[in-house]
Protein backbone atom coordinates (compact mmCIF):
# COMPACT_ATOMS: atom_id res chain seq x y z
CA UNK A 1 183.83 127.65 125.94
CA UNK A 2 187.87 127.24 125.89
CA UNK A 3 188.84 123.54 126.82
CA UNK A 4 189.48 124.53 130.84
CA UNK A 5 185.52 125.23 131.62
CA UNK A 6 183.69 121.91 132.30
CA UNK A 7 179.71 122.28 132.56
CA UNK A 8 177.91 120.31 135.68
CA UNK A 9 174.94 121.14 137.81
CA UNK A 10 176.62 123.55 140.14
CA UNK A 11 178.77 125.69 137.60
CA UNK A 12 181.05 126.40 135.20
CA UNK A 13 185.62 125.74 135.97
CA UNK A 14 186.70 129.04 133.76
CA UNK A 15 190.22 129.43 135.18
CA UNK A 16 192.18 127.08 137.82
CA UNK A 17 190.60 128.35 141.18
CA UNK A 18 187.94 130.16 139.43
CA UNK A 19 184.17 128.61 139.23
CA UNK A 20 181.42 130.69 137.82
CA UNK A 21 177.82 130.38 139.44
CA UNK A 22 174.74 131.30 137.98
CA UNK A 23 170.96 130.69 139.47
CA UNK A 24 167.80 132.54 139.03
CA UNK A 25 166.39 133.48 142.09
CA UNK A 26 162.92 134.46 143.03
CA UNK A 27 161.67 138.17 143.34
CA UNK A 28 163.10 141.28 142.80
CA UNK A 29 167.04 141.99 142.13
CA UNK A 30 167.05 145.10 145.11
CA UNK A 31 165.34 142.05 147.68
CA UNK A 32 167.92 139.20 146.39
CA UNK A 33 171.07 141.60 146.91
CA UNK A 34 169.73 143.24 150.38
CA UNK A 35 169.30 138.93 151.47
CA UNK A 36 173.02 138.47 150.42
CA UNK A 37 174.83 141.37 151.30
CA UNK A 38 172.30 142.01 155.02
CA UNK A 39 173.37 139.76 157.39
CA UNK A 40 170.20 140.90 159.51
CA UNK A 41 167.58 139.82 156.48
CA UNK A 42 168.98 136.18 157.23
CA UNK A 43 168.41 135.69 161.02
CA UNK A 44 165.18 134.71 161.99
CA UNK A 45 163.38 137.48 163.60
C-alpha cells in the first residue's frame, strides 16, 4: 500500500476521489452480477 490508501471497514482511499470496495457475496458470480446490473431482480415481485 502507497501512503494515500487508508484501510477501514468499508474500503480502501487508493487515489483522491477513488475508494476501492471489496465484499464477498453469497451464491454464484452470474446471480450476483444479474442482482446488480437487473434493475427488475431488485423489485419485489
Amino acid at each position: 500500500m502507497n501512503q494515500l490508501a487508508t484501510v477501514n471497514a468499508f474500503g480502501v482511499l487508493t487515489a483522491p476521489g477513488t475508494l476501492k470496495i471489496e465484499r464477498l457475496l453469497p451464491g454464484p458470480i452470474e446471480r450476483v452480477w444479474a442482482y446488480l446490473t437487473e434493475y427488475d431482480r431488485r423489485i419485489p415481485a
